[in-house]
PDB file of N, CA and C in Angstrom:
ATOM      1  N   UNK A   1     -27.683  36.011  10.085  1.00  0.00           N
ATOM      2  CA  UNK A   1     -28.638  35.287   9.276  1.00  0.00           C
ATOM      3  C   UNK A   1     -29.374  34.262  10.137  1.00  0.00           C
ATOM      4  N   UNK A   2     -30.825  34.202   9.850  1.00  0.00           N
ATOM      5  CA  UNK A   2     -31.509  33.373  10.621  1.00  0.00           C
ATOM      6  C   UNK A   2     -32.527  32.878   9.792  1.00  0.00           C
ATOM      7  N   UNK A   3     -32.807  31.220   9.930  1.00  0.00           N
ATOM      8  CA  UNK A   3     -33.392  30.690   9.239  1.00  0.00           C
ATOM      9  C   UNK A   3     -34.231  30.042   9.322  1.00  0.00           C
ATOM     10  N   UNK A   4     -35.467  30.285   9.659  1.00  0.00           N
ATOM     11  CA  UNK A   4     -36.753  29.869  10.194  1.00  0.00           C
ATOM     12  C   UNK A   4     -37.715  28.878   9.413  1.00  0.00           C
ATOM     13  N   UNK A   5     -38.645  27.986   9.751  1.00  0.00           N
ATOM     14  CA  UNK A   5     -39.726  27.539   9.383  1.00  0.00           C
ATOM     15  C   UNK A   5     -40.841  28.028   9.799  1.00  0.00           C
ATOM     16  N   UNK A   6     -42.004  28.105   9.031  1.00  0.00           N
ATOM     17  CA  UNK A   6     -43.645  28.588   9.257  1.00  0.00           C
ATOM     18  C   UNK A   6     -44.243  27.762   8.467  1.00  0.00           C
ATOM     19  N   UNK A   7     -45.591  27.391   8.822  1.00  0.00           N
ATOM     20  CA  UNK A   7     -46.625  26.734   8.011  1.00  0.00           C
ATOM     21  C   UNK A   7     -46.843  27.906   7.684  1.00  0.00           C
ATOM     22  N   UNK A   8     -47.826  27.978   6.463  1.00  0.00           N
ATOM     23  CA  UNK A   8     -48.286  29.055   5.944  1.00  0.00           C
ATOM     24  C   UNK A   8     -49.831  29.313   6.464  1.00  0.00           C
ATOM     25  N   UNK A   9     -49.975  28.568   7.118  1.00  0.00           N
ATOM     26  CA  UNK A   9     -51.065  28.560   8.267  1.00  0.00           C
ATOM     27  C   UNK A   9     -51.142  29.584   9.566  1.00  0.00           C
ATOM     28  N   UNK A  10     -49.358  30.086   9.785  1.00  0.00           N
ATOM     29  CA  UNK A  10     -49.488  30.444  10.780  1.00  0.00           C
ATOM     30  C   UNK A  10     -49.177  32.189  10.636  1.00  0.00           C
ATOM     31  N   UNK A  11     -49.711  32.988  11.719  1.00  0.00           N
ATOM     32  CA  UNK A  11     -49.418  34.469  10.979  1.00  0.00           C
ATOM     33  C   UNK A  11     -47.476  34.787  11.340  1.00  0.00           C
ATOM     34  N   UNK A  12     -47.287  35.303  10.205  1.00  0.00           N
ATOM     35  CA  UNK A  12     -46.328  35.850   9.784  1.00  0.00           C
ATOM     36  C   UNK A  12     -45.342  36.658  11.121  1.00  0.00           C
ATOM     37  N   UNK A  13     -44.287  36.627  11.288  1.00  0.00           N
ATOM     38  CA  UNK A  13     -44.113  37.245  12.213  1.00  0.00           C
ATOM     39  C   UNK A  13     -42.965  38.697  11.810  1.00  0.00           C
ATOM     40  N   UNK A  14     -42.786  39.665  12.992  1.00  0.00           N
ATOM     41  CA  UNK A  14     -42.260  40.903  12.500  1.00  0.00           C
ATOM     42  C   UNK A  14     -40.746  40.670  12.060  1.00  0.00           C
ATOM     43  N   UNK A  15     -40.191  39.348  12.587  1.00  0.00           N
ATOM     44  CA  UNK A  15     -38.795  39.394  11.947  1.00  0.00           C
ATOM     45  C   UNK A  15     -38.554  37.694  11.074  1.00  0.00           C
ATOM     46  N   UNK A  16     -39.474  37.877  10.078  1.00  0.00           N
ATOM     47  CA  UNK A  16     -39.421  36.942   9.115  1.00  0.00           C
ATOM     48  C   UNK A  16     -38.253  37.230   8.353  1.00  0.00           C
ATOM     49  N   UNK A  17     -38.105  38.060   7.804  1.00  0.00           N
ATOM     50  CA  UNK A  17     -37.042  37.951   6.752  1.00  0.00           C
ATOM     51  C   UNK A  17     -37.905  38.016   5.198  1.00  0.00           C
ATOM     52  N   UNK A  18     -37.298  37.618   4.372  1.00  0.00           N
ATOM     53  CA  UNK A  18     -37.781  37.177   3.286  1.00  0.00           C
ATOM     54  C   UNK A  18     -38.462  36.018   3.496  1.00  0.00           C
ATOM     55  N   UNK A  19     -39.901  35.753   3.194  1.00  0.00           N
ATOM     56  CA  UNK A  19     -40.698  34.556   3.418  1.00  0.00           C
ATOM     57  C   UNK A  19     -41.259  34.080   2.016  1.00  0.00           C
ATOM     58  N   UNK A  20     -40.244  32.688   1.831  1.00  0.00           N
ATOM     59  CA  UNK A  20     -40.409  32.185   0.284  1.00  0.00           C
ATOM     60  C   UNK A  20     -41.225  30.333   0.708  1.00  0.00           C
ATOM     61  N   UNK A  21     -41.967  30.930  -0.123  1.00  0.00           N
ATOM     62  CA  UNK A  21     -43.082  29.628  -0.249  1.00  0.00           C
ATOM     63  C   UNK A  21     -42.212  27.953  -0.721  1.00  0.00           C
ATOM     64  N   UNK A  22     -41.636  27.181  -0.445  1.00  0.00           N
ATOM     65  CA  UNK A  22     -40.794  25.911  -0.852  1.00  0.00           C
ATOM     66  C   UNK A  22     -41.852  24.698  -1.517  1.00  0.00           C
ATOM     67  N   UNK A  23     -43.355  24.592  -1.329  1.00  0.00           N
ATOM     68  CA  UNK A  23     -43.728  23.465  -1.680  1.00  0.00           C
ATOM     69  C   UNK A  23     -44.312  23.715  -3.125  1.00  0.00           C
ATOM     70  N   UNK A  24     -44.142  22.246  -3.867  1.00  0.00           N
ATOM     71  CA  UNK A  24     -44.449  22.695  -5.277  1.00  0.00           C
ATOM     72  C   UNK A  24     -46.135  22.527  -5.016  1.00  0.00           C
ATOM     73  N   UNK A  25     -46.829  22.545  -5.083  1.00  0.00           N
ATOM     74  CA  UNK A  25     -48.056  23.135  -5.109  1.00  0.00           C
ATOM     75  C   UNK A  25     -48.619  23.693  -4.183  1.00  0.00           C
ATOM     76  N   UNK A  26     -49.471  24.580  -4.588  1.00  0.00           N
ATOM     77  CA  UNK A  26     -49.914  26.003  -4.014  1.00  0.00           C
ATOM     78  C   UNK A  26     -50.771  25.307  -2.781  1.00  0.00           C
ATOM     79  N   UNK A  27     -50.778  25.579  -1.165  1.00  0.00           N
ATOM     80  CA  UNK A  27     -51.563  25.355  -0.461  1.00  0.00           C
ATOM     81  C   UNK A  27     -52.647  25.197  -0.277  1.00  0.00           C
ATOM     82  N   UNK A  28     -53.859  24.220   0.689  1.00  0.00           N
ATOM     83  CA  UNK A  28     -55.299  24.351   0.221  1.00  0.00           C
ATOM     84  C   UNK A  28     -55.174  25.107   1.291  1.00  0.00           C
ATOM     85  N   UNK A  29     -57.212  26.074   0.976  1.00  0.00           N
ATOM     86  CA  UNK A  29     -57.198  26.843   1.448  1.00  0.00           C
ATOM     87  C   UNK A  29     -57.115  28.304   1.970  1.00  0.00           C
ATOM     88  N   UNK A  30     -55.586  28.542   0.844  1.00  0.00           N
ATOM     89  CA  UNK A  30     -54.732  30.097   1.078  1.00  0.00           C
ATOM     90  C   UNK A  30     -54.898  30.704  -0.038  1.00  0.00           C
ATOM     91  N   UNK A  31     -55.559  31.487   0.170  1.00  0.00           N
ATOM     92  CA  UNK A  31     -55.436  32.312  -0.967  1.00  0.00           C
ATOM     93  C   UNK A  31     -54.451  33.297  -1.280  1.00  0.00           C
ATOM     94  N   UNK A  32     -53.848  33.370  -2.655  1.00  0.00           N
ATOM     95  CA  UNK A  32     -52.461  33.848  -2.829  1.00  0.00           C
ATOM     96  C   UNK A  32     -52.526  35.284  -2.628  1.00  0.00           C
ATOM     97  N   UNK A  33     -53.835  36.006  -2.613  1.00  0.00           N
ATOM     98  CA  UNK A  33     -53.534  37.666  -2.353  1.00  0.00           C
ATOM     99  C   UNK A  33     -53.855  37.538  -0.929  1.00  0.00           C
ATOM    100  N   UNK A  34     -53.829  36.546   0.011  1.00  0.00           N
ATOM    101  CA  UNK A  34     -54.080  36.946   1.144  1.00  0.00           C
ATOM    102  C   UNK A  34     -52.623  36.372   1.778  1.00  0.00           C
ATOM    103  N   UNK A  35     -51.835  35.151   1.443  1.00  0.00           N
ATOM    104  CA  UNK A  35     -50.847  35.036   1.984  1.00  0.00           C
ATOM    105  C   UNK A  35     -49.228  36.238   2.141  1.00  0.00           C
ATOM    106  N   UNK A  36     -48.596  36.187   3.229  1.00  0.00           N
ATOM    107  CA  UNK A  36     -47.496  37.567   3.010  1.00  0.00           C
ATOM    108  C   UNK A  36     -46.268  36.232   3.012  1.00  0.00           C
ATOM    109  N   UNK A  37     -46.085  36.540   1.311  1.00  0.00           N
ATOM    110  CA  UNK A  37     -45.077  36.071   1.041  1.00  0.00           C
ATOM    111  C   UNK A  37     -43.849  36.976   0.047  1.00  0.00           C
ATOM    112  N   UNK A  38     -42.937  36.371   0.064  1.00  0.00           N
ATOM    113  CA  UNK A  38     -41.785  37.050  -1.056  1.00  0.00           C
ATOM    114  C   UNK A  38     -41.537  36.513  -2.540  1.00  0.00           C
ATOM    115  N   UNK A  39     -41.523  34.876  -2.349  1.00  0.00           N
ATOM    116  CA  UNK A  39     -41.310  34.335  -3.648  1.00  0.00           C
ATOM    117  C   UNK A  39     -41.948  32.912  -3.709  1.00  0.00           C
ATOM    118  N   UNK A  40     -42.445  32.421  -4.479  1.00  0.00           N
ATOM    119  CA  UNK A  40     -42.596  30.990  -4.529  1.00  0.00           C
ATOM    120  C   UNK A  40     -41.971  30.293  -5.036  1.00  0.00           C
ATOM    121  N   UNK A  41     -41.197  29.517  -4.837  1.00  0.00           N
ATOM    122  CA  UNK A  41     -39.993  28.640  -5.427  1.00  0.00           C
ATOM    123  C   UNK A  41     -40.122  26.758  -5.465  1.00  0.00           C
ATOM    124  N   UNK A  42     -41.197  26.968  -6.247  1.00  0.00           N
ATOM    125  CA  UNK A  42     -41.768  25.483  -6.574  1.00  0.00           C
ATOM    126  C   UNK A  42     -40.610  24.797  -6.958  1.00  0.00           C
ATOM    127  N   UNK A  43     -39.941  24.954  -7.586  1.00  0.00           N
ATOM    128  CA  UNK A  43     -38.712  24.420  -8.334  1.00  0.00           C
ATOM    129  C   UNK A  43     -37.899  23.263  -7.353  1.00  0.00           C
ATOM    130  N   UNK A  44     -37.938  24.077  -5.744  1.00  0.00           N
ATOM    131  CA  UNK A  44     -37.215  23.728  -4.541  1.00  0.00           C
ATOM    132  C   UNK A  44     -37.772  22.827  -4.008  1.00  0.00           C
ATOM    133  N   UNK A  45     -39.188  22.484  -3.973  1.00  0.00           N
ATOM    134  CA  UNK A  45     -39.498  20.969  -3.643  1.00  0.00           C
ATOM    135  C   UNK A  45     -38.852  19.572  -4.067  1.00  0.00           C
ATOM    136  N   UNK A  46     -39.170  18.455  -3.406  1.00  0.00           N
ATOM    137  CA  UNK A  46     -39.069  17.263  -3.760  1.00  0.00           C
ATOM    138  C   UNK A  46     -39.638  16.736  -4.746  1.00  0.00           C
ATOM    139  N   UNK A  47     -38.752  16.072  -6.407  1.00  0.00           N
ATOM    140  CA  UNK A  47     -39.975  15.202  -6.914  1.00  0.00           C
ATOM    141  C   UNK A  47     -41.313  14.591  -6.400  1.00  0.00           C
ATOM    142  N   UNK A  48     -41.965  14.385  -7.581  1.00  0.00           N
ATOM    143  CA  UNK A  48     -43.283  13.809  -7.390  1.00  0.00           C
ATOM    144  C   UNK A  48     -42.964  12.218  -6.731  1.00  0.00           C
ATOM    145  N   UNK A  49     -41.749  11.643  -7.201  1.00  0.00           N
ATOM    146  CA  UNK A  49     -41.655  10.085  -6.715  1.00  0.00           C
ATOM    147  C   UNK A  49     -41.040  10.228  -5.563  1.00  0.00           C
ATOM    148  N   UNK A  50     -40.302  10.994  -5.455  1.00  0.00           N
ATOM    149  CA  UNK A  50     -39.710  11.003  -4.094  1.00  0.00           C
ATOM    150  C   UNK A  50     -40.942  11.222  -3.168  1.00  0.00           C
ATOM    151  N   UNK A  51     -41.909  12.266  -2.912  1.00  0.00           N
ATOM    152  CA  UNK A  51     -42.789  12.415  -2.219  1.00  0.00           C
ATOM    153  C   UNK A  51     -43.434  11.479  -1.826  1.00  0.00           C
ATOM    154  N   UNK A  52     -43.994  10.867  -2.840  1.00  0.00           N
ATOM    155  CA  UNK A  52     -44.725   9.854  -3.246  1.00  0.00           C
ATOM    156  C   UNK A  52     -44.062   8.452  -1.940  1.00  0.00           C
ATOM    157  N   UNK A  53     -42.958   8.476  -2.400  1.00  0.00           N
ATOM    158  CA  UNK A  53     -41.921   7.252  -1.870  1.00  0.00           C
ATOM    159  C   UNK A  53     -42.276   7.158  -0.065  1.00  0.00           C
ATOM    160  N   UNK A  54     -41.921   8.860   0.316  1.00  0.00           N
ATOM    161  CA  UNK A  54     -41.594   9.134   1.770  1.00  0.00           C
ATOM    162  C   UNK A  54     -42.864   9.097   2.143  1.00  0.00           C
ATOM    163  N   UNK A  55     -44.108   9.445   1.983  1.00  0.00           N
ATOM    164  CA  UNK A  55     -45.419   9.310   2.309  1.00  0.00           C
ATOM    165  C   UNK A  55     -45.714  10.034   3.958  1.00  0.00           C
ATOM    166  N   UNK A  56     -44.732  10.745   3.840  1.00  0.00           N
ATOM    167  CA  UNK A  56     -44.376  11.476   5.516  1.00  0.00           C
ATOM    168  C   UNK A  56     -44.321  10.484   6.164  1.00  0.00           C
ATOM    169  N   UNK A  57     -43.725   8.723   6.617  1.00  0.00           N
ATOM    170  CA  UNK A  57     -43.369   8.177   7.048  1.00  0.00           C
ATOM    171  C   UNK A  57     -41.896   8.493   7.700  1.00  0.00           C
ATOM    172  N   UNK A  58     -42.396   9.114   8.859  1.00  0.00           N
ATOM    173  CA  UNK A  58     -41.194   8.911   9.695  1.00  0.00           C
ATOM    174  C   UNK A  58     -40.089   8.518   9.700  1.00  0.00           C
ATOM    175  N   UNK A  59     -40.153   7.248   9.670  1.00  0.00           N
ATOM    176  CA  UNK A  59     -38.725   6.356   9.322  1.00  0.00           C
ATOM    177  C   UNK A  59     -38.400   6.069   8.465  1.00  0.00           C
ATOM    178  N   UNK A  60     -38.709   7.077   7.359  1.00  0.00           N
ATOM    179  CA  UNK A  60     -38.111   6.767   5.813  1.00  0.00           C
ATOM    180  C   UNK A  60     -37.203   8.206   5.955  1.00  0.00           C
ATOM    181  N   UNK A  61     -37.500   8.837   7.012  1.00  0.00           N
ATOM    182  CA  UNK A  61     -36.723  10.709   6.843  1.00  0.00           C
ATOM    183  C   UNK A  61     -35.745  10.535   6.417  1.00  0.00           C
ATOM    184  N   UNK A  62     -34.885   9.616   7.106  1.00  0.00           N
ATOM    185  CA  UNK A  62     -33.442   9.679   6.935  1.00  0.00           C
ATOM    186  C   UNK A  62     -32.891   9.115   5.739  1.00  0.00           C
ATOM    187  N   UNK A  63     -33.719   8.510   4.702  1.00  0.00           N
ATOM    188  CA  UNK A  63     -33.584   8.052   3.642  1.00  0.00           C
ATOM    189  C   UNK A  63     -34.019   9.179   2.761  1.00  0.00           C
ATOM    190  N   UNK A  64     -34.973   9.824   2.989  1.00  0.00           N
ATOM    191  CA  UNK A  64     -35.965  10.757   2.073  1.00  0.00           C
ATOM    192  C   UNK A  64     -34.827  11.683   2.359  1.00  0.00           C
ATOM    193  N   UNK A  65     -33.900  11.873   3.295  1.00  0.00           N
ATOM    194  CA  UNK A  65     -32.721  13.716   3.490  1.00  0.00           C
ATOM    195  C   UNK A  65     -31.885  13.118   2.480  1.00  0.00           C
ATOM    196  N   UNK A  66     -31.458  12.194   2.072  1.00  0.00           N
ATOM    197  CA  UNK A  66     -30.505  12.115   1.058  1.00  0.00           C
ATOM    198  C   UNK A  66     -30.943  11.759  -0.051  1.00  0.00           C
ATOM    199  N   UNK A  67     -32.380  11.197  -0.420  1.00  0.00           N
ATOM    200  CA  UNK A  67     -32.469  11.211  -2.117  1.00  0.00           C
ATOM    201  C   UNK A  67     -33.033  12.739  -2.150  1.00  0.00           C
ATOM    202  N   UNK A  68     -33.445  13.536  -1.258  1.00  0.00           N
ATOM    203  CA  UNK A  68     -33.500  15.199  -1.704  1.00  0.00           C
ATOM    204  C   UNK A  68     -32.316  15.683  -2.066  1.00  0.00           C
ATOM    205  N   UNK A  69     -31.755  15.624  -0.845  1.00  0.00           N
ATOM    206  CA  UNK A  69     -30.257  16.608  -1.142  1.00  0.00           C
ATOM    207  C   UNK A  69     -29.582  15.980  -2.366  1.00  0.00           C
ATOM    208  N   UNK A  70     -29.481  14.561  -3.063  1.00  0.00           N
ATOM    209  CA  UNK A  70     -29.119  14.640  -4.400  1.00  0.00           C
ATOM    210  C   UNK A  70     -29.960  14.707  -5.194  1.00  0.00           C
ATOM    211  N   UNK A  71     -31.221  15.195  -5.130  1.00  0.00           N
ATOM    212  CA  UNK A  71     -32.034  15.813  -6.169  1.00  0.00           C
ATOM    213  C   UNK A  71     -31.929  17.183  -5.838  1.00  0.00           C
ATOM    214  N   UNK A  72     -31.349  17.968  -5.186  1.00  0.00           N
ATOM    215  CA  UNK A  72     -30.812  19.398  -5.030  1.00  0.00           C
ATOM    216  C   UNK A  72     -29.487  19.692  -5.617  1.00  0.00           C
ATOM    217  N   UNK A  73     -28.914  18.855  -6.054  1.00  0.00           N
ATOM    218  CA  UNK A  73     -27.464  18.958  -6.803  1.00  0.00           C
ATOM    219  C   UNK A  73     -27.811  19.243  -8.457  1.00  0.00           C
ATOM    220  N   UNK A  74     -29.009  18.962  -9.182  1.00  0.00           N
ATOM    221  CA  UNK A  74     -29.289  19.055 -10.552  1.00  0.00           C
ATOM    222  C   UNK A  74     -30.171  19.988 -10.688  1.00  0.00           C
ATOM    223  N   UNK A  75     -30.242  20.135 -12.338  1.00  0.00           N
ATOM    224  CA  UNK A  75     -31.331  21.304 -13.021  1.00  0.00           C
ATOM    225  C   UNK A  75     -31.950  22.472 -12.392  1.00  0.00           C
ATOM    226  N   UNK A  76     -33.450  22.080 -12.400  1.00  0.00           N
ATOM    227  CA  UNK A  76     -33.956  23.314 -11.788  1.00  0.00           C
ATOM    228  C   UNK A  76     -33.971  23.207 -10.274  1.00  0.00           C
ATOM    229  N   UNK A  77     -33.599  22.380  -9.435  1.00  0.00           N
ATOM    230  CA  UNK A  77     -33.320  22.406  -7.816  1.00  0.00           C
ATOM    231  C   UNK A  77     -32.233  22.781  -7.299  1.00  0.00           C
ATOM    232  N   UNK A  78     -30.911  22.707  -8.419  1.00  0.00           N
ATOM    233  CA  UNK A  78     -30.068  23.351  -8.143  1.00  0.00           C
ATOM    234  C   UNK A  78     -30.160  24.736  -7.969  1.00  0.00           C
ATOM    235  N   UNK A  79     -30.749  25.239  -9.041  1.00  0.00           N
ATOM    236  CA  UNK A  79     -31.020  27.069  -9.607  1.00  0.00           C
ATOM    237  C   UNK A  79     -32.020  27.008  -8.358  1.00  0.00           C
ATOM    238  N   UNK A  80     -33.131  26.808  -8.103  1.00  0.00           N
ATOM    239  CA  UNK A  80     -33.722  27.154  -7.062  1.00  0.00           C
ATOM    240  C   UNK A  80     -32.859  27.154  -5.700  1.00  0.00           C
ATOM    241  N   UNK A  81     -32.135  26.215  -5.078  1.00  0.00           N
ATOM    242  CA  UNK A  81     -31.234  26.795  -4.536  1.00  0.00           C
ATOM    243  C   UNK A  81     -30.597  27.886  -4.193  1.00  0.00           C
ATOM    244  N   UNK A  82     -29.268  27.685  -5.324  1.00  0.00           N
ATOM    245  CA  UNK A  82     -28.577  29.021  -5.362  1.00  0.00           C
ATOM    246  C   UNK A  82     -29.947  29.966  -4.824  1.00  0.00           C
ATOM    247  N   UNK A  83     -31.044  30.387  -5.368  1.00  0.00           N
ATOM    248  CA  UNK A  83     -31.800  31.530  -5.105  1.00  0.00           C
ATOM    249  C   UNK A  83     -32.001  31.698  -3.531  1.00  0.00           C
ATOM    250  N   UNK A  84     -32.217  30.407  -3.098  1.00  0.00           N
ATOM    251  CA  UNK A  84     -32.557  30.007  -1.989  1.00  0.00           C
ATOM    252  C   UNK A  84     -32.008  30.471  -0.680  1.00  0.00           C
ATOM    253  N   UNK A  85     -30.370  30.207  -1.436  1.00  0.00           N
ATOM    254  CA  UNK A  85     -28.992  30.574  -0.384  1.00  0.00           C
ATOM    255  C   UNK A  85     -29.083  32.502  -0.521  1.00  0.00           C
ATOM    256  N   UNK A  86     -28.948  32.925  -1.629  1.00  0.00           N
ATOM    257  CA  UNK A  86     -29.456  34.059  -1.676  1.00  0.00           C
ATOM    258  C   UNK A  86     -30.055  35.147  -0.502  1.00  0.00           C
ATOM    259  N   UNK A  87     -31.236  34.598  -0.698  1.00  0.00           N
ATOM    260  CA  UNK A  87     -32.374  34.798   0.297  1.00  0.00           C
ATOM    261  C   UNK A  87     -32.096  34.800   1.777  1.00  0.00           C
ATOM    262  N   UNK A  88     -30.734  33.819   1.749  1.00  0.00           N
ATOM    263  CA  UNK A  88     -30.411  33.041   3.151  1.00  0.00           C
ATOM    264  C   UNK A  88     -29.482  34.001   3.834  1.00  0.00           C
ATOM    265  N   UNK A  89     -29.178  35.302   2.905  1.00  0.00           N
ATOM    266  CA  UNK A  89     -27.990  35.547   3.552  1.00  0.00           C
ATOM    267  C   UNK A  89     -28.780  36.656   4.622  1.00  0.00           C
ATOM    268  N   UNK A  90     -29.460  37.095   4.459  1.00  0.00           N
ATOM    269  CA  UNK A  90     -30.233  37.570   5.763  1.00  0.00           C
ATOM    270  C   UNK A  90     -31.483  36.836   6.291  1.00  0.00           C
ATOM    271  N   UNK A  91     -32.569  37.352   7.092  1.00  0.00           N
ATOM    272  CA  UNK A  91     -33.516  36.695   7.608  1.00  0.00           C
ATOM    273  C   UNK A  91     -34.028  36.015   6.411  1.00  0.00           C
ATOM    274  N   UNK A  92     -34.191  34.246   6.858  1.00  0.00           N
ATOM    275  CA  UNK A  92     -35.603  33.830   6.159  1.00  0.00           C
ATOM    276  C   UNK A  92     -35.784  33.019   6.108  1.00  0.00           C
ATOM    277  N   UNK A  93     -37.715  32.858   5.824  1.00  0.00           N
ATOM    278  CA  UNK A  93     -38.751  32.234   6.724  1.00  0.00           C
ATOM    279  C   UNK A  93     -38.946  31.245   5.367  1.00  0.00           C
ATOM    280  N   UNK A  94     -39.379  29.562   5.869  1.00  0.00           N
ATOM    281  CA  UNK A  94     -39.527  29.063   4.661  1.00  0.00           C
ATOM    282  C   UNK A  94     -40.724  28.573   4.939  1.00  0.00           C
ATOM    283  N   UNK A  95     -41.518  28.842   4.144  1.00  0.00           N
ATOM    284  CA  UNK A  95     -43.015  28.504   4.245  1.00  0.00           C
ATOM    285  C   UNK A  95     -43.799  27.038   3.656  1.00  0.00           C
ATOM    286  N   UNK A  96     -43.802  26.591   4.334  1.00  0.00           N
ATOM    287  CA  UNK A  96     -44.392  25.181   3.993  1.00  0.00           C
ATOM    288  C   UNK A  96     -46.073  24.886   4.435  1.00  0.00           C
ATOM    289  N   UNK A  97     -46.860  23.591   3.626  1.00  0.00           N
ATOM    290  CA  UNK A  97     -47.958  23.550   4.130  1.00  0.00           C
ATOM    291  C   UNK A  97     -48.053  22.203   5.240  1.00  0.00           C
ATOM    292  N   UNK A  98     -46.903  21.384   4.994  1.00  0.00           N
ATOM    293  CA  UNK A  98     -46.598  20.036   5.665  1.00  0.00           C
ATOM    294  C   UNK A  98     -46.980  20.383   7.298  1.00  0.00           C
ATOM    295  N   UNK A  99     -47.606  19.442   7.676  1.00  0.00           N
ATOM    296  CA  UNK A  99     -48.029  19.012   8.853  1.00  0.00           C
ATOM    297  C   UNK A  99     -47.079  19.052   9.823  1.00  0.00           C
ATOM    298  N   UNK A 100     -46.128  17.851   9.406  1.00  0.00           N
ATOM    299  CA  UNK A 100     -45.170  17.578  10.520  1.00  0.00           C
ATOM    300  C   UNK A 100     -43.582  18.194   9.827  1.00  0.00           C
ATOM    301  N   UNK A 101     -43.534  19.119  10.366  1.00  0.00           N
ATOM    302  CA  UNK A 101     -42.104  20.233   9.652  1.00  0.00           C
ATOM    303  C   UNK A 101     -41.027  19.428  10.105  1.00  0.00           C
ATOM    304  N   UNK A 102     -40.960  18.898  11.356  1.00  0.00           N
ATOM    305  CA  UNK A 102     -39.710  18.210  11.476  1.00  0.00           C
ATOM    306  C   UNK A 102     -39.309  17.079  10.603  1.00  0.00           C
ATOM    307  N   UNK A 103     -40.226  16.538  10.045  1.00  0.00           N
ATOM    308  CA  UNK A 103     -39.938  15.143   9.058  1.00  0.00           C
ATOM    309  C   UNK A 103     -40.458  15.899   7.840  1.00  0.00           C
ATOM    310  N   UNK A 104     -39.774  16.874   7.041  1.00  0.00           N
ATOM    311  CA  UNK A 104     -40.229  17.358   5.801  1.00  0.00           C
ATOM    312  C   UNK A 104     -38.902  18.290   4.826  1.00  0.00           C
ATOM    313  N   UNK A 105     -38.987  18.219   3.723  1.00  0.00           N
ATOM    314  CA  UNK A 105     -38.053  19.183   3.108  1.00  0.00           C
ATOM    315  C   UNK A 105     -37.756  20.416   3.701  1.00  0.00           C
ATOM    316  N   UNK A 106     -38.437  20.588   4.725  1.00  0.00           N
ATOM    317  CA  UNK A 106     -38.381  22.434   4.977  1.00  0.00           C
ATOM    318  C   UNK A 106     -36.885  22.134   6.192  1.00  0.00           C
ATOM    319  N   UNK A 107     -37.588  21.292   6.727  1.00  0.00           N
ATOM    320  CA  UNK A 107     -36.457  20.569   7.304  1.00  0.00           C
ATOM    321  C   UNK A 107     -34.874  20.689   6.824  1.00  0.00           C
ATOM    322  N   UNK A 108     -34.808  20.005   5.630  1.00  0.00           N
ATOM    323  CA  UNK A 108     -33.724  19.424   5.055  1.00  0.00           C
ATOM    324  C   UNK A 108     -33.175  20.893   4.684  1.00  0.00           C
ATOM    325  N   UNK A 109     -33.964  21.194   3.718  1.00  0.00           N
ATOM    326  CA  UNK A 109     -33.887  22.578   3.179  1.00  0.00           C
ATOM    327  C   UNK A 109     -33.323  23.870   4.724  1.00  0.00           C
ATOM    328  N   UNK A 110     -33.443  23.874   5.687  1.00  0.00           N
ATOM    329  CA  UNK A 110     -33.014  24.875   6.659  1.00  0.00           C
ATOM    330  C   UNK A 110     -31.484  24.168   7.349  1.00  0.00           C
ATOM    331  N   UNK A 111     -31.622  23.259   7.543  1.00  0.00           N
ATOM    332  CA  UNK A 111     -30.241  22.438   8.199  1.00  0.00           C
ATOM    333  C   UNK A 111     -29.160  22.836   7.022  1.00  0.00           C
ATOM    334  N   UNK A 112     -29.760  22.813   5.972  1.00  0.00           N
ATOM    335  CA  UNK A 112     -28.521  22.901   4.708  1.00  0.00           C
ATOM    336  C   UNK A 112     -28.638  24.023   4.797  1.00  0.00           C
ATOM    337  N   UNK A 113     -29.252  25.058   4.629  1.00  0.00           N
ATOM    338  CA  UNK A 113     -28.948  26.811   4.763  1.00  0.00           C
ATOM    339  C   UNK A 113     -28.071  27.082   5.665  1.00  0.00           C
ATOM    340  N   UNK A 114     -28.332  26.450   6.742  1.00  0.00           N
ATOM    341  CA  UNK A 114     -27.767  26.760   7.980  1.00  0.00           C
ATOM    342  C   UNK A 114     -26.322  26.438   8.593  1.00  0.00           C
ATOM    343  N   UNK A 115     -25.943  25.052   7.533  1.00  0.00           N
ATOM    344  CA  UNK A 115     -24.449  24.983   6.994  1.00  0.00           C
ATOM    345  C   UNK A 115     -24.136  24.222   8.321  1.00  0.00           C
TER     346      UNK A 115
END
């Protein structure tokens, strides 16, 4: 199992895996019959306040990895999950539109797949 990040910016590669879209709203720009994806799993993003909070400030990451991961323990982020891990058990690519991937859920979201 291998567990990759891609902007959805970038082309797709031959050993993606399952490539599931993670941010809750749809990318600018991409149009959905042109992107090669598997699933979109809005569910798996970060609240709106949390986002809001981290403002992709750097030095809030390490604050922003733990109010995610306990907003990944409830409701629908949990169930998106589980799907998530799913997905995880062979190749797969998590598609984000975030700028800076290292300071972002896709982040958080692959370190935790990756166990």
């Amino acid at each position: 199992m291998t567990v990759r990040i891609r902007r959805v910016y970038d082309e797709p590669g031959a050993d993606d895996g399952a490539r599931v879209l993670i941010d809750g709203m749809w990318p600018r720009g991409v149009r959905k019959d042109v992107l090669d994806y598997t699933e979109w799993l809005r569910d798996i993003a970060p609240s709106k306040d949390l986002r809001s909070w981290f403002g992709h400030r750097p030095e809030r990451f390490a604050e922003f990895r733990q109010r995610y991961l306990t907003e990944l323990e409830f409701g629908e982020r949990a169930e998106a999950l589980r799907r998530l891990r799913d997905y995880a058990r062979d190749d797969l690519t998590l598609l984000t539109a975030t700028k800076d991937v290292d300071h972002s859920h896709a982040a958080v979201l692959a370190e935790l797949l990756r166990g």
